[in-house]
Protein backbone atom coordinates (compact mmCIF):
# COMPACT_ATOMS: atom_id res chain seq x y z
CA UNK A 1 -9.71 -16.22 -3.74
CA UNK A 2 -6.69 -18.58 -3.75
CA UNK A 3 -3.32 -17.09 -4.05
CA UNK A 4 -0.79 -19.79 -4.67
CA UNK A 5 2.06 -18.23 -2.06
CA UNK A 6 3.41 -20.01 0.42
CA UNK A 7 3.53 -18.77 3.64
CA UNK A 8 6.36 -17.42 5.29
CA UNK A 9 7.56 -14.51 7.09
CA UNK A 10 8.22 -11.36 4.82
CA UNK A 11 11.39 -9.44 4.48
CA UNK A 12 12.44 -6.61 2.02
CA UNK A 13 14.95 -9.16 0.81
CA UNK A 14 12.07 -11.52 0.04
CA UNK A 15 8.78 -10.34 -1.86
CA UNK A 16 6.41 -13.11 -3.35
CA UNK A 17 4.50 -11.53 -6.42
CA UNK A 18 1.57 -11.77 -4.68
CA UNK A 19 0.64 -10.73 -0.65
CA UNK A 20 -2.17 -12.09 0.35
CA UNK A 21 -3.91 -10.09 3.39
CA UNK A 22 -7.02 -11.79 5.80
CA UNK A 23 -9.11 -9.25 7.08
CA UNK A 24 -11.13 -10.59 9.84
CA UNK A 25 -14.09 -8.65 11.18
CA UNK A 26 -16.86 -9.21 13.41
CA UNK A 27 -20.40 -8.18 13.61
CA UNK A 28 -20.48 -4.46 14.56
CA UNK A 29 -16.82 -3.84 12.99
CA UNK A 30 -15.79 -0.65 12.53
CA UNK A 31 -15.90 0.61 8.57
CA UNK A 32 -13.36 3.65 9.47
CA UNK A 33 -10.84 0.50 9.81
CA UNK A 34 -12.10 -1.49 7.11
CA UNK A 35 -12.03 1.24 4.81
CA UNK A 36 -8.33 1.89 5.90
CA UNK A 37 -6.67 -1.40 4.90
CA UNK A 38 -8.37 -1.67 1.74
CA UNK A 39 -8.36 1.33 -0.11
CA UNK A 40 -4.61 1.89 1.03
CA UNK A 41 -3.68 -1.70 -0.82
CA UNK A 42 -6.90 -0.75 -3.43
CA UNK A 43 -4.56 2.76 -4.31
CA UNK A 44 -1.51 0.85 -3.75
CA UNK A 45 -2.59 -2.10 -6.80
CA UNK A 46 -3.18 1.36 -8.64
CA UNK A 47 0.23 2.80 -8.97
CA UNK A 48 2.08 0.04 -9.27
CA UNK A 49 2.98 -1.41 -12.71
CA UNK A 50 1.95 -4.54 -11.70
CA UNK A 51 -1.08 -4.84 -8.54
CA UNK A 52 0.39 -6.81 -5.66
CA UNK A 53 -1.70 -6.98 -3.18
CA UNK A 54 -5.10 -9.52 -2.70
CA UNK A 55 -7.27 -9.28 0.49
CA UNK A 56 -10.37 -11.77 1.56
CA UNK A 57 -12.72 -11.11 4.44
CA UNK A 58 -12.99 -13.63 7.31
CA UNK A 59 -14.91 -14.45 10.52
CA UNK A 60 -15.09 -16.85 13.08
CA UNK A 61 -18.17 -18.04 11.17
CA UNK A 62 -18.19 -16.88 8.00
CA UNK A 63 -21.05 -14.89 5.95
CA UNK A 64 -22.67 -11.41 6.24
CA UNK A 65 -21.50 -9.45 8.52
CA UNK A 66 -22.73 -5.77 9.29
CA UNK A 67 -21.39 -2.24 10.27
CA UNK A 68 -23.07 0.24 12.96
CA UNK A 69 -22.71 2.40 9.72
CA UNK A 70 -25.34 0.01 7.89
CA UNK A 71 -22.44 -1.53 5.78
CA UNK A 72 -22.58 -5.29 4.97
CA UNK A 73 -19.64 -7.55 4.57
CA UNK A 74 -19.82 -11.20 3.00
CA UNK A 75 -16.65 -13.43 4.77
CA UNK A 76 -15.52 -16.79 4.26
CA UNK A 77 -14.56 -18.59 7.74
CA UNK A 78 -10.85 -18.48 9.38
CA UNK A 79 -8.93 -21.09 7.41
CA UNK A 80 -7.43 -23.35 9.82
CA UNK A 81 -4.55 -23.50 7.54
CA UNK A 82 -4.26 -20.01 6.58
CA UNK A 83 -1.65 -18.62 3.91
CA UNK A 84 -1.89 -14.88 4.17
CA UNK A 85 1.27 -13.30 4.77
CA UNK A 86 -0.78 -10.65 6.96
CA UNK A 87 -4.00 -10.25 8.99
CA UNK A 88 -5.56 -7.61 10.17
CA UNK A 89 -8.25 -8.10 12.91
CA UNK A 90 -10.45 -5.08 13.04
CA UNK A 91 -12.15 -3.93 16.17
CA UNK A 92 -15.87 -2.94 16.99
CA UNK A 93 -17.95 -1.04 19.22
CA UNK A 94 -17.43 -3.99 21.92
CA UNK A 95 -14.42 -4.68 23.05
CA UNK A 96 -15.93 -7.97 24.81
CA UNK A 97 -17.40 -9.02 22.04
CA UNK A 98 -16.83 -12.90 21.83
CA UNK A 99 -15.64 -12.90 18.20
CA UNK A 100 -12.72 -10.56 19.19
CA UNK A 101 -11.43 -13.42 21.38
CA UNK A 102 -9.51 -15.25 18.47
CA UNK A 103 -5.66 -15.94 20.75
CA UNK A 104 -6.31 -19.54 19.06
CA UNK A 105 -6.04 -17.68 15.38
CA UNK A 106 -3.11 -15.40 15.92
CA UNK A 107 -1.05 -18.38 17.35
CA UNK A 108 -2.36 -20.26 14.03
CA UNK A 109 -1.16 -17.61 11.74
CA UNK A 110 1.69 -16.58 13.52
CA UNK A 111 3.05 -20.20 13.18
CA UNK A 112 2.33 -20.22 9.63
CA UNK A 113 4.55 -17.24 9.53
CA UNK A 114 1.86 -14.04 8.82
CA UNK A 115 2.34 -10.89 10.89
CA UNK A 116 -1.00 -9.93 12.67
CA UNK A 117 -2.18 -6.54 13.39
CA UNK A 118 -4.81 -6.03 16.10
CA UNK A 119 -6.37 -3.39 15.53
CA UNK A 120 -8.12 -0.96 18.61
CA UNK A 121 -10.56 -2.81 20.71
CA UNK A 122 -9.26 -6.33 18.55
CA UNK A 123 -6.02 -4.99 20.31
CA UNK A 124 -7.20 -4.59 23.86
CA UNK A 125 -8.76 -8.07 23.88
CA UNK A 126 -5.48 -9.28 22.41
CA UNK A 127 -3.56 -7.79 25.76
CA UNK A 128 -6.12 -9.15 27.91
CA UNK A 129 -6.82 -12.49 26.88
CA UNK A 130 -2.83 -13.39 26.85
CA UNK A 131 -2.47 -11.34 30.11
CA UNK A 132 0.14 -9.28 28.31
CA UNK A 133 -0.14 -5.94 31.08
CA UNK A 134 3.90 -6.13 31.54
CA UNK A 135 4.96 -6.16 27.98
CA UNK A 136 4.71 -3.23 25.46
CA UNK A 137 1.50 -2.90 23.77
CA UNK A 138 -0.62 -0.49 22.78
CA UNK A 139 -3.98 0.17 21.77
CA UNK A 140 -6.99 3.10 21.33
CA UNK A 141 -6.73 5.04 24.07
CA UNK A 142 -10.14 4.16 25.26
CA UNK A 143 -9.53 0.97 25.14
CA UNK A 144 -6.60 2.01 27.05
CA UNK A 145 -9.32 3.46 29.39
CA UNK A 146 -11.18 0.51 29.76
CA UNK A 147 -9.02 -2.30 30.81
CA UNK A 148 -7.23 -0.27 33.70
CA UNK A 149 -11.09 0.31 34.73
CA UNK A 150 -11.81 -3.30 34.43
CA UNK A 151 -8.43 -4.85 35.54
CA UNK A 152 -6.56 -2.42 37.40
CA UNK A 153 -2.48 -1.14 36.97
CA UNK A 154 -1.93 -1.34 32.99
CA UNK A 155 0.55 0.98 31.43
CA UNK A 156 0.80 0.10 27.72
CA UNK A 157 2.48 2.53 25.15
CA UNK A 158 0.69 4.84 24.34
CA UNK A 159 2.09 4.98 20.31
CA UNK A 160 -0.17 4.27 17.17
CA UNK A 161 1.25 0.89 17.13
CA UNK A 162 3.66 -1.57 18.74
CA UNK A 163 5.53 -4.35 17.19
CA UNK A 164 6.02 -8.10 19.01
CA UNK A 165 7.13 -10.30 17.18
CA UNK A 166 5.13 -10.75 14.72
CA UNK A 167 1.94 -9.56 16.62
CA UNK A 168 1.76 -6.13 16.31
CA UNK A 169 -1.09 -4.20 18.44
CA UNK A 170 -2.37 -1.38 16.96
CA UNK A 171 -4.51 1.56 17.72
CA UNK A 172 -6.49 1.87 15.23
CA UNK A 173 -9.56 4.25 13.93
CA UNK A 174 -7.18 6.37 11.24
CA UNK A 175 -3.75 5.11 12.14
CA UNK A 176 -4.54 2.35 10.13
CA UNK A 177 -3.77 4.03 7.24
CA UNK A 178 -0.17 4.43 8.73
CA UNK A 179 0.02 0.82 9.84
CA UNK A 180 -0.83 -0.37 6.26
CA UNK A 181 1.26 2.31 4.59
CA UNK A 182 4.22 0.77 6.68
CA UNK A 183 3.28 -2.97 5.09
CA UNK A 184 2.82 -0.85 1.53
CA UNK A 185 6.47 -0.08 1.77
CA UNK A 186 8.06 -3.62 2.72
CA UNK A 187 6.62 -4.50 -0.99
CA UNK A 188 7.02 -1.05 -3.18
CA UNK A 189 9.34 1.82 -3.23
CA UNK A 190 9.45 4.62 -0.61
CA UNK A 191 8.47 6.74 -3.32
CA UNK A 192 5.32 4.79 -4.91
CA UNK A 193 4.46 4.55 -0.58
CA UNK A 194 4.68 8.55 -0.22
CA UNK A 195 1.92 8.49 -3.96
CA UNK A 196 0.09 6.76 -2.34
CA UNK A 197 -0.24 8.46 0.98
CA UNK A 198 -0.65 11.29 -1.67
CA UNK A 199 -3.83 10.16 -3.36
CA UNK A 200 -4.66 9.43 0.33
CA UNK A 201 -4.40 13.39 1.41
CA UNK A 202 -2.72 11.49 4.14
CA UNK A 203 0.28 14.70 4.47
CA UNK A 204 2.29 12.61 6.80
CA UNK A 205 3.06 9.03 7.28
CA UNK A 206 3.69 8.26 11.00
CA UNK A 207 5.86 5.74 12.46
CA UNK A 208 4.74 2.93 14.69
CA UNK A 209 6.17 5.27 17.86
CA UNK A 210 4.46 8.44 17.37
CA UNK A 211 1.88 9.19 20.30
CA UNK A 212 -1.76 8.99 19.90
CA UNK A 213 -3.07 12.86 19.65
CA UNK A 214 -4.95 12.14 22.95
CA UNK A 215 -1.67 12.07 25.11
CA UNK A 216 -1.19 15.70 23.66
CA UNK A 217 2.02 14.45 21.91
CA UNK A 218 2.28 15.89 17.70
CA UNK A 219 2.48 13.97 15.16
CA UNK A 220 5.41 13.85 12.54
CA UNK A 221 6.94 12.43 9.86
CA UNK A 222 10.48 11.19 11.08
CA UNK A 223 11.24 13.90 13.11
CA UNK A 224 14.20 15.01 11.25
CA UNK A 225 13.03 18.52 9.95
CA UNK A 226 15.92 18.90 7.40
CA UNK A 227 14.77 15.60 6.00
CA UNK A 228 10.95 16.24 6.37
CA UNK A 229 11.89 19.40 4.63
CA UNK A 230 13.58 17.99 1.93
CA UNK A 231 10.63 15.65 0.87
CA UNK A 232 8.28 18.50 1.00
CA UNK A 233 10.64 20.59 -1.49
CA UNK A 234 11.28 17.29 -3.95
CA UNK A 235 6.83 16.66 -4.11
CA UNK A 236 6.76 20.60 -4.65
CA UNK A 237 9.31 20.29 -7.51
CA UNK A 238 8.18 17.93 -9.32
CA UNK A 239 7.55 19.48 -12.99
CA UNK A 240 10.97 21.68 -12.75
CA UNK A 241 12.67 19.18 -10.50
CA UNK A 242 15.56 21.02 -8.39
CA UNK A 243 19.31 19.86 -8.54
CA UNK A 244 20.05 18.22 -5.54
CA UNK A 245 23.12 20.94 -4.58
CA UNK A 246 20.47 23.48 -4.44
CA UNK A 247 18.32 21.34 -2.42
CA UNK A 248 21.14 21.32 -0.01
CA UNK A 249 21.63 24.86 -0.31
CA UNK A 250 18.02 25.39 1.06
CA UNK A 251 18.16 23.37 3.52
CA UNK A 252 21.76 24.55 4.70
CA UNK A 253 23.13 21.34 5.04
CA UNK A 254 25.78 19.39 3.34
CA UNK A 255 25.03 17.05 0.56
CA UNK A 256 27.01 14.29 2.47
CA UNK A 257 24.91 15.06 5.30
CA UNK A 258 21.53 14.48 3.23
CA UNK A 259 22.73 11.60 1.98
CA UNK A 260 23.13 9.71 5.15
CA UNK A 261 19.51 11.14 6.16
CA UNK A 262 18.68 9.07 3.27
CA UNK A 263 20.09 6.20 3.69
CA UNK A 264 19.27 6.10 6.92
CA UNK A 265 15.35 6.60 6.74
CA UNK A 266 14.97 5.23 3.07
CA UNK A 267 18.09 2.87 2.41
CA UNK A 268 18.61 5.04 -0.97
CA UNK A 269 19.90 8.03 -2.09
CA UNK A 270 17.82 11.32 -2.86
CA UNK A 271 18.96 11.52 -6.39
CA UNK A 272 17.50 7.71 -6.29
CA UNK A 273 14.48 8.72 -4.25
CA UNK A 274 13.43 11.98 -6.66
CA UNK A 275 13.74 10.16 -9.83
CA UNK A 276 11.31 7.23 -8.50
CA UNK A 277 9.37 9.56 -6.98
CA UNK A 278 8.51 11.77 -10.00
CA UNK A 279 8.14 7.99 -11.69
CA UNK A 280 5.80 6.87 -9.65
CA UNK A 281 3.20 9.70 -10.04
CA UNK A 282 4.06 9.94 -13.69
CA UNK A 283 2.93 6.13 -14.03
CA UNK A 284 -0.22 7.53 -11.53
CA UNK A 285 -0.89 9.83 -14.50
CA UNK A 286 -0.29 7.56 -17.03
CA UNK A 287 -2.76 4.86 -16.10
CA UNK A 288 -5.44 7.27 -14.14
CA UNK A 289 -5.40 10.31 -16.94
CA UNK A 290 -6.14 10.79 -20.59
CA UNK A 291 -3.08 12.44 -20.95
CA UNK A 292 -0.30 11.64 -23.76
CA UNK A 293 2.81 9.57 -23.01
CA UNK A 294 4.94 12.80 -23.52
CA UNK A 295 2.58 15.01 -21.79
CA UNK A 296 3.07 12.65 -18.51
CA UNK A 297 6.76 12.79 -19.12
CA UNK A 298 6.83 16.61 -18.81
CA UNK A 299 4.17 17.14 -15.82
CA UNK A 300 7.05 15.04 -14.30
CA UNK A 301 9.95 16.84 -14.57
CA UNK A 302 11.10 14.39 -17.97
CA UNK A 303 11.85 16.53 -21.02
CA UNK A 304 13.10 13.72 -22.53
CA UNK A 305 14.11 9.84 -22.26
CA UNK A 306 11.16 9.36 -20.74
CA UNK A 307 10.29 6.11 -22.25
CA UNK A 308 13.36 4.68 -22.15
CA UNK A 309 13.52 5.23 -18.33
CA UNK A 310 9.67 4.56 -17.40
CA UNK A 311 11.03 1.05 -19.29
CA UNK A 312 14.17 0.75 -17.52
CA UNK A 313 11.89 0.71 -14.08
CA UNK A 314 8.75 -0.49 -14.97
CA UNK A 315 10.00 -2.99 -17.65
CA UNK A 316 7.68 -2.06 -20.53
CA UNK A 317 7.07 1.03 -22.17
CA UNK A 318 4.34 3.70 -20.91
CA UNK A 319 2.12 3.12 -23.92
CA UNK A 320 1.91 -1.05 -23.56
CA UNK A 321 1.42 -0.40 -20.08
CA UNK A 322 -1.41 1.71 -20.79
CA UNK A 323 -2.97 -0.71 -23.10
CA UNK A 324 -2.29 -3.40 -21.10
CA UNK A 325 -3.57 -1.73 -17.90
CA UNK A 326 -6.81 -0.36 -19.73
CA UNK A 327 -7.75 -3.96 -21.56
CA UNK A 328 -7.64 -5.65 -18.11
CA UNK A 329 -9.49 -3.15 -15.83
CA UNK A 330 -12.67 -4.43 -15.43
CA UNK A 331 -11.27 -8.36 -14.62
CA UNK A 332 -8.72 -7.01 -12.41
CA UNK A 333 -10.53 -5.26 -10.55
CA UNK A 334 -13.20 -8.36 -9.82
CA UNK A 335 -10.37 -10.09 -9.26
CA UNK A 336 -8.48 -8.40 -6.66
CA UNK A 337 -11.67 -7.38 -4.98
């Protein structure tokens, strides 16, 4: 796959159409991961109006590549020019595994501006090899285990991720999903990010600083329970969508007061937010159901201008984007995969 971007560093401010993601793996990598990145970009292409995101599997030495779960990867070798505007380096079963120790490649696409998430035992070797026991990093917790068994006093966080710079260690296993979730939304709104979680059954998204389970911390979604709430009330009100005052009224806080909640977790407003929520599974239904253009509109809370607005967002009507959507399927998806 070649993706003509070039690469720099990625901001909200500055989106290429394209994002181009390396996933590098090893013999022995674990599929849990694997599975993680790409079906959270896969579901993410899926209810967009447009699919963003390409991914390519690499190696230190290119071709097949197997799982302990019997799954077989084909990958292409690191680039030593790379132009993905992420990695992701996914662990194994051995955390000295030689192919882990790839310090050379993260400088290389770090340089070249990607962000690069090391994922569990990818993560520990990460630490170790760059002797990075004073700094904050995290990763698995029994990987955690392991290096202060093998080298002594190391107190790394002990969160679900930890950004650098633009290494961020990571601990992997099913957090994944929350570390890619958090790339989804640099590139799509926070409500087509929450769909997909959705589709995902994944009921909360966590942020880079909640605690792995094992240190007996629980998990959450911001940890503002008016706001977490609030969410929960606008996904069960979908259909009949509530007026924000009574919202407020539920939650007995002021609607000034919700407001800064969301501007401060979502940079929007929650009149903003519920509309592109309710959009975003409506164009979910539109292009994953047999159901009519006007049917979608209801089951979302639209009873009418529905067209006119999926337009004003997705810029085309629901029915060409249907059409559209359904006469490219089958090349897309060979493409993007």
């Amino acid at each position: 796959m070649n993706a003509q971007i070039s690469p720099k560093t990625l901001t909200d401010e500055s989106t290429p159409e394209r994002v181009l993601v390396d996933v590098i793996i090893a013999q022995g990598f674990v599929l849990t991961e694997v599975a993680a990145i790409v079906d959270t970009l896969r579901i993410a292409n899926r209810v967009t109006s447009e699919p963003r995101f390409e991914w390519r599997f690499c190696s230190v030495d290119g071709g097949l590549k197997a799982s302990p779960a019997g799954a077989f990867l084909k990958t292409e070798k690191i680039s030593q020019r790379p132009d993905a505007h992420y990695v992701f380096i996914v662990g194994n079963a051995d955390a000295d595994h030689p192919q882990l120790s790839l310090s050379s490649a993260i400088k290389t696409y770090a340089f070249r501006g990607a962000r690069v998430f090391a994922l569990a035992e990818a993560a520990g070797r990460y630490i170790k090899d760059a002797g990075l026991f004073e700094d904050e990093h995290t990763t698995h917790w029994e990987n955690t285990l392991l290096l202060r068994e093998q080298l002594g006093a190391f107190d790394p966080k002990n969160a679900i991720a930890s950004a650098n710079g633009q290494i961020v260690t990571c601990a992997g296993m099913s957090a994944t999903v929350d570390v890619v979730l958090t790339l989804v939304g640099k590139h799509l709104s926070a409500a087509a990010k929450l769909t997909v979680a959705d589709i995902l059954l994944h009921e909360k998204i966590r942020d880079f600083d909640t605690q792995q389970p094992y240190g007996g911390a629980s998990s959450n979604t911001t940890g503002d329970p008016e706001f977490d709430q609030c969410i929960g009330i606008m996904q069960a009100n979908m259909e009949d969508p509530l007026p924000i005052s009574e919202i407020v009224s539920v939650l007995g806080i002021s609607n000034r007061s919700l407001e800064r909640k969301f501007r401060s977790y979502l940079s929007t407003t929650p009149n903003t937010f519920y509309r592109e929520l309710r959009l975003s599974k409506a164009n979910n239904l539109l292009l994953n159901t047999n159901m009519s253009v006007r049917e979608v509109g209801l089951a979302c809370g639209f009873a009418s201008g529905f067209s006119a607005l999926y337009k004003s967002f997705f810029g085309v009507t629901p029915g060409a984007m249907r059409r559209e959507r359904r006469k490219g399927a089958v090349s897309s998806e060979i493409g993007i995969i």
